[in-house]
Protein backbone atom coordinates (compact mmCIF):
# COMPACT_ATOMS: atom_id res chain seq x y z
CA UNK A 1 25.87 51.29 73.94
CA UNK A 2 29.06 53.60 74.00
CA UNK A 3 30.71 51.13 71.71
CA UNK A 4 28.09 51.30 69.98
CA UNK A 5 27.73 54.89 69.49
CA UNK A 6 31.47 55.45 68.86
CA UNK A 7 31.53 52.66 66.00
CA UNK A 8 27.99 54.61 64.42
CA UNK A 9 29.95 58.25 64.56
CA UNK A 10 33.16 56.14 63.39
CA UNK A 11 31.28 54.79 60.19
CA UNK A 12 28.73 57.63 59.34
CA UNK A 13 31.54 60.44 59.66
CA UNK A 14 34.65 59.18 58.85
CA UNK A 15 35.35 59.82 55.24
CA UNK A 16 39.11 58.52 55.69
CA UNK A 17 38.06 54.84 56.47
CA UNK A 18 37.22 52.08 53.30
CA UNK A 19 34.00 52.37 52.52
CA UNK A 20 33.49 48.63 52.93
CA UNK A 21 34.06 48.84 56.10
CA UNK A 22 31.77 51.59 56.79
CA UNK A 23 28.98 49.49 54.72
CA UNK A 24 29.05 46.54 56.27
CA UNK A 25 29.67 48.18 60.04
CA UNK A 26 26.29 49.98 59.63
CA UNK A 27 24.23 47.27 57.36
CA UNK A 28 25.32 44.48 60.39
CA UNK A 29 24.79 46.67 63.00
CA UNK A 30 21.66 49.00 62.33
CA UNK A 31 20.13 46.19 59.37
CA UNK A 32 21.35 42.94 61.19
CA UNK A 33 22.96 41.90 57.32
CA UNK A 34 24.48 38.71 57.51
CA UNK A 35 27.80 38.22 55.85
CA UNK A 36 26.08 36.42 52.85
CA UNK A 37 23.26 39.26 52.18
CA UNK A 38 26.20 41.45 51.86
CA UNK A 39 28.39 39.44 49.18
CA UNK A 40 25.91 38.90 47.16
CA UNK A 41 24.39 42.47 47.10
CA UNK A 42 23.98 43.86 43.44
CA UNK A 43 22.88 46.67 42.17
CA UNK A 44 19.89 45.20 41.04
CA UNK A 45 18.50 44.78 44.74
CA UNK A 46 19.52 48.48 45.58
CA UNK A 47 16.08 51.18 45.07
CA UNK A 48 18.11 54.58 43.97
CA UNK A 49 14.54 56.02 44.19
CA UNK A 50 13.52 54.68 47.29
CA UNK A 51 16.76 54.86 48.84
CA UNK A 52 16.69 51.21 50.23
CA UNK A 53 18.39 47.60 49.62
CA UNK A 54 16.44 43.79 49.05
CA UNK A 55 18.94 41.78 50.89
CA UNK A 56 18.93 37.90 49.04
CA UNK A 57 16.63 35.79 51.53
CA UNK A 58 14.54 38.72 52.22
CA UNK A 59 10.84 39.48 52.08
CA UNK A 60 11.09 42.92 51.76
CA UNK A 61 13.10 45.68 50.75
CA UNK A 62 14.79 47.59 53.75
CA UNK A 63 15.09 51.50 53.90
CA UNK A 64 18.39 52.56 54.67
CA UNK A 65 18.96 55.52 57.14
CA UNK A 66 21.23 58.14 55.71
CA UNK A 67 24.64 57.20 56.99
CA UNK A 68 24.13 53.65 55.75
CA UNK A 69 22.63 55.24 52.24
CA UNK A 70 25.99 57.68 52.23
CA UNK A 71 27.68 53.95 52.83
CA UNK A 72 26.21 52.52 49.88
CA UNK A 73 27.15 55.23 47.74
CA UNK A 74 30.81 55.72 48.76
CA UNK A 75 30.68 51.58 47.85
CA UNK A 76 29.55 52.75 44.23
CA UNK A 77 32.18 55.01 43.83
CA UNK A 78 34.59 52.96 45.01
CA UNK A 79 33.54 50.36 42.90
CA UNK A 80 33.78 52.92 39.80
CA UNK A 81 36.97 53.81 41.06
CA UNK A 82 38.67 50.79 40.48
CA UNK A 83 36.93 50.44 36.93
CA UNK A 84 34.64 47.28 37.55
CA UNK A 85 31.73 46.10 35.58
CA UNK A 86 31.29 43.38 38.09
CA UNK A 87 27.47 44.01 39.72
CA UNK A 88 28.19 43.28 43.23
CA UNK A 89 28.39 46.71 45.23
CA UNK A 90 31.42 44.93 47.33
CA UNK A 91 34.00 44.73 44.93
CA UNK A 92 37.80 44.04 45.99
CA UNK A 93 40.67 43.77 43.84
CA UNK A 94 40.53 40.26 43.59
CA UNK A 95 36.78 40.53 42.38
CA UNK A 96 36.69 44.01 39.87
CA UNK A 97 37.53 42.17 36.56
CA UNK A 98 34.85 39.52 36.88
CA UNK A 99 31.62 39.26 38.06
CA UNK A 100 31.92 36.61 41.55
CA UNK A 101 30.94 38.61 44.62
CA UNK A 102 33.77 39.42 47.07
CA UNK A 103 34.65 36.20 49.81
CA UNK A 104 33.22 36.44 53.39
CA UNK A 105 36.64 36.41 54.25
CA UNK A 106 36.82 40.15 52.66
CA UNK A 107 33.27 40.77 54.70
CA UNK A 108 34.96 39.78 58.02
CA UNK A 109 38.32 41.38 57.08
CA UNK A 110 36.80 44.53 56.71
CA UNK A 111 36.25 44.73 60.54
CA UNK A 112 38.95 42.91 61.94
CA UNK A 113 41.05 46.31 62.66
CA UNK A 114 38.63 47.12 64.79
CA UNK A 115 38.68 43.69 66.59
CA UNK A 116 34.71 42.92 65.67
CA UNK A 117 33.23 40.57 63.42
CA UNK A 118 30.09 41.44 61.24
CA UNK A 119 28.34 38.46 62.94
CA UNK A 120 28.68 40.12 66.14
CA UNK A 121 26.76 43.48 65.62
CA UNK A 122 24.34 41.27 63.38
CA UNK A 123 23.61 39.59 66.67
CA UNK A 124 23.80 42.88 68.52
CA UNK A 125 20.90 44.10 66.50
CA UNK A 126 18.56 40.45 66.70
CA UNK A 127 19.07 40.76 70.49
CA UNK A 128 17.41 43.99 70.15
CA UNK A 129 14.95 43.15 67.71
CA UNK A 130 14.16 39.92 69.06
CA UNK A 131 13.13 41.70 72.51
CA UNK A 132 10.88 44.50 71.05
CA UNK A 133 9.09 42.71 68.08
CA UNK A 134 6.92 40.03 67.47
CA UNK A 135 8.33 36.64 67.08
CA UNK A 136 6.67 36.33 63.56
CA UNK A 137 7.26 39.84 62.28
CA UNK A 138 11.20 39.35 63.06
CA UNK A 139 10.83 35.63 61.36
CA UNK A 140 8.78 37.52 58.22
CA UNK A 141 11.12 40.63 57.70
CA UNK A 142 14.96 38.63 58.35
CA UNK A 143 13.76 35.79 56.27
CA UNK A 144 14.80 33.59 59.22
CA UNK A 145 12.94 30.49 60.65
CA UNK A 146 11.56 30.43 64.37
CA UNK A 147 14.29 28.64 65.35
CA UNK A 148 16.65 30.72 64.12
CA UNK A 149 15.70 33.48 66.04
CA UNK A 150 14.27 31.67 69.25
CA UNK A 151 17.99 31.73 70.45
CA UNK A 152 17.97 35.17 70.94
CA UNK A 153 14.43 35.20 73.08
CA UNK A 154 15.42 33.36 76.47
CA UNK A 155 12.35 31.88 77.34
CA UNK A 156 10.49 32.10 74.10
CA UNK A 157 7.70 29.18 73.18
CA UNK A 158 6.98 28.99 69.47
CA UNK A 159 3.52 30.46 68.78
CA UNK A 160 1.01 27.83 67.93
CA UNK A 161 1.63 28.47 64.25
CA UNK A 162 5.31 27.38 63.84
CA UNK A 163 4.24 24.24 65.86
């Protein structure tokens, strides 16, 4: 939890760290965002109005708290920054002159000075989501089959409807 906590204040107040890195520390950590929701993010799943994101593969659209929102928009401006019409809100070098989403490699990257992997907090979070929610709601909302969950529930027997 104090890793935790340090990486959150790390991410939501740092304004001298990529932005990438702050957006996919928080979306993994506080969203549970795989590495593929986040390449293929555009600006046509982000709700200005609503302040929230429809990860691909989702049912619904997610709320963002305000440090991941703040993310989000310091992705934007980046994005502006470097000139890019390309629609993906991750946009690297590599990607700002057409309109391909960034590799996971550049997801993964984005962490690896801090010796974490987006896959990791992702798990952090289904751990914790896994153990307070319903086996069905999680399922539902992560656009995830039983049995890609039921690893993270030690002990867990599929209720009778995903038999």
């Amino acid at each position: 939890m104090a890793q935790q906590r340090t990486l959150y204040r790390r991410w939501a107040a740092s304004r001298d760290i990529h932005p990438h890195e702050a957006f996919i520390g928080l979306a993994a950590l506080l969203h549970a965002a795989t590495v593929t929701e986040l390449r293929l993010l555009t600006d046509s799943g982000i709700d200005f109005h609503h302040q929230s994101v429809q990860f691909p593969g989702r049912s619904a659209a997610l709320p963002l708290d305000n440090a991941t929102w703040t993310a989000l928009e310091r992705c934007r401006e980046h994005r502006r920054g470097l000139g890019s019409d390309n629609p993906h809100l991750l946009v690297t070098r590599l990607t700002r002159t057409h309109f391909s989403p960034a590799g996971a490699a550049h997801i993964r990257d984005s962490l690896a000075c801090l010796g974490l992997r987006p896959r990791i907090l992702r798990s952090t979070r289904l751990l914790t989501l896994a153990d307070e929610l319903d086996i069905k709601v999680l399922t539902a909302s992560l656009g995830m089959s039983y049995a890609g969950v039921a690893h993270y529930r030690p002990g867990a027997t599929p209720p009778a409807s995903f038999t």
